[in-house]
Protein backbone atom coordinates (compact mmCIF):
# COMPACT_ATOMS: atom_id res chain seq x y z
CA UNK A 1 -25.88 8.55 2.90
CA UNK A 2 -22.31 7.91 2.07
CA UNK A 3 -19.89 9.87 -0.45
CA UNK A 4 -16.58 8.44 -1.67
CA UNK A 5 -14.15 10.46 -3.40
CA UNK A 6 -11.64 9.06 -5.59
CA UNK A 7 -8.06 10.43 -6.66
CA UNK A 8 -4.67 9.51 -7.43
CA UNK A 9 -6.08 8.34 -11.42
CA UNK A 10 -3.49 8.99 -14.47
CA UNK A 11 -1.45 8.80 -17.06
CA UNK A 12 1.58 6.21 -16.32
CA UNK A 13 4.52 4.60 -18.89
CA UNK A 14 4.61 -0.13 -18.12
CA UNK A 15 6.37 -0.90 -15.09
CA UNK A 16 5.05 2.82 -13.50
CA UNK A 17 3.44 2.94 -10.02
CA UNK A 18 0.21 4.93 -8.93
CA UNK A 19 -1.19 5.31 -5.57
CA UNK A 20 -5.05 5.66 -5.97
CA UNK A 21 -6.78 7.36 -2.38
CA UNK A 22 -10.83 7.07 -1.50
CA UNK A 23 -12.04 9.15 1.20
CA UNK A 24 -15.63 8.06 2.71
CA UNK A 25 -17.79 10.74 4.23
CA UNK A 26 -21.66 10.51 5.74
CA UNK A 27 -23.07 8.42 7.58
CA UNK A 28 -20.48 6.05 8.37
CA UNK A 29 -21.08 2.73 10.50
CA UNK A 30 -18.50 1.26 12.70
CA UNK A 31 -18.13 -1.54 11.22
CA UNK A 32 -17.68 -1.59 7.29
CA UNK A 33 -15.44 -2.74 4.73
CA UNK A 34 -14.15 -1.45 1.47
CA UNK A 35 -12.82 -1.97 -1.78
CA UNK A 36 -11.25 -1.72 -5.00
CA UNK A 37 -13.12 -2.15 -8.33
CA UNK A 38 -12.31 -1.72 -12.42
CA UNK A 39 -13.85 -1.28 -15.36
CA UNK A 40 -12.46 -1.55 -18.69
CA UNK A 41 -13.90 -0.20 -21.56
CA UNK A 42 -16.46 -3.12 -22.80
CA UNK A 43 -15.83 -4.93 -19.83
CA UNK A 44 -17.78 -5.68 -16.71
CA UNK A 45 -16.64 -4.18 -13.42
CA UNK A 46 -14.37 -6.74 -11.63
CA UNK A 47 -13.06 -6.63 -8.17
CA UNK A 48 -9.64 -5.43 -7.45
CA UNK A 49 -9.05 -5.61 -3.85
CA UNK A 50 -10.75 -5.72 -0.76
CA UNK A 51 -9.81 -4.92 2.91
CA UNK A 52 -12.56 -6.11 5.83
CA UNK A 53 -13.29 -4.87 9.25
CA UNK A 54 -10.76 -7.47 10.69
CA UNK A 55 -7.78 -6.01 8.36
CA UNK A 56 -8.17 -9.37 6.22
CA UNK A 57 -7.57 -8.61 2.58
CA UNK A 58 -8.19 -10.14 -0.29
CA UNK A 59 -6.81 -9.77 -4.24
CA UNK A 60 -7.66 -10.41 -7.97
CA UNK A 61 -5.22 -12.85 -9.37
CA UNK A 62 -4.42 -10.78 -11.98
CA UNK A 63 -2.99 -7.97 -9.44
CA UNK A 64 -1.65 -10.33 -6.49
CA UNK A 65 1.75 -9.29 -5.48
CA UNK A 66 1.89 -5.72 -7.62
CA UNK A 67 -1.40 -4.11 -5.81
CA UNK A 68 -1.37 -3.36 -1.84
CA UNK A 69 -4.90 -1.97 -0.65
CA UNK A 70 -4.47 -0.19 3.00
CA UNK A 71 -6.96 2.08 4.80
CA UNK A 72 -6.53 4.77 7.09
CA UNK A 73 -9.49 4.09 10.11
CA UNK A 74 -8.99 7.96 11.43
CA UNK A 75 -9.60 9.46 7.90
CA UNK A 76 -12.34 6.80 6.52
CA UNK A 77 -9.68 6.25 3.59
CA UNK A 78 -8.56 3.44 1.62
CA UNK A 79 -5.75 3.10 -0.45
CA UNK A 80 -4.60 1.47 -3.44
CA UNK A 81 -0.52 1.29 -3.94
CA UNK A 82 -0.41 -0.45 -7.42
CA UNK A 83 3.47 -1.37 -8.73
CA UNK A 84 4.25 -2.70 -12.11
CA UNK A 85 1.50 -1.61 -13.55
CA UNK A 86 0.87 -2.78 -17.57
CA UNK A 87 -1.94 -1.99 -20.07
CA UNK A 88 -4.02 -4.79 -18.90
CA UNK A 89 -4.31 -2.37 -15.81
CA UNK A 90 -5.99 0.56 -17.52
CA UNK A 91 -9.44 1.04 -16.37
CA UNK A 92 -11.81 3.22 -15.03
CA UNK A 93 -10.80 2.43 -11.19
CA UNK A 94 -13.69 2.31 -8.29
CA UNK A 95 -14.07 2.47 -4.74
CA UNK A 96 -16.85 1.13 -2.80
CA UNK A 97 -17.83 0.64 0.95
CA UNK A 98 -20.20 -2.02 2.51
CA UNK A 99 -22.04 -1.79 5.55
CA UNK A 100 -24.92 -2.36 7.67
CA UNK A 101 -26.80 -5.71 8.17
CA UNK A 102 -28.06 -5.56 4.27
CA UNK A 103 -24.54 -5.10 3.33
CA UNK A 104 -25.60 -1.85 1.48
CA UNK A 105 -22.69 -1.00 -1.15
CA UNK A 106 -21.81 2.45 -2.06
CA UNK A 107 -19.65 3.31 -4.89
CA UNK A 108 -17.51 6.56 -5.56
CA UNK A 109 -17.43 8.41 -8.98
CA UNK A 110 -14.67 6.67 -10.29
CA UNK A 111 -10.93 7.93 -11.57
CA UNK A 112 -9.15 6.75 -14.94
CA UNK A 113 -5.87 4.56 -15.25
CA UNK A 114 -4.12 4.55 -18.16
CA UNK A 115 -1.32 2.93 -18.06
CA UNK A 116 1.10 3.46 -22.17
CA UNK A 117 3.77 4.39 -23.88
């Protein structure tokens, strides 16, 4: 079993910057990947970001060059740094980690993003 914990969610004015944080715990392969995932409300859950075992990452369109996702290999964390943020960003953010050879995805309980003045 794997646990993610999410933080970093809030309350931030257009243009604001939040730095989201997932720590993974469990059993933990060597070799995984994770992620970055949103849900707004009456909408589906889209990806964010992703970060593989290589380092490789890859981005939403809609966040390329405001969102940076890093992760921390010592702690089992990953991080999203997300810059001029707008409404369009609010959403109920996710983290999730793949591994294994079925690619089993966990998911962490989620943390809030609004982002208004």
């Amino acid at each position: 079993q794997v646990q993610l914990v999410e933080s970093g969610g809030g309350l931030v004015q257009p243009g604001g910057s939040l730095r989201l944080s997932c720590a993974a715990s469990g059993s933990i392969f060597r070799l995984y990947s994770m992620g970055w995932y949103r849900q707004a409300p009456g909408k589906q859950r889209d990806v964010v970001a992703t970060l593989t075992t290589t380092g490789g990452t890859e981005y939403a369109d809609s966040v390329k060059g405001r969102f940076t996702i890093s992760r921390d290999n010592a702690k089992n964390t990953v991080y999203l740094q997300m810059s001029s943020l707008n409404p369009e960003d609010t959403a109920v953010y996710y983290c999730n980690l793949v591994q294994g050879i079925a690619r089993y995805t966990y998911w962490g309980q989620g943390t809030q993003v609004t982002v208004s003045s």
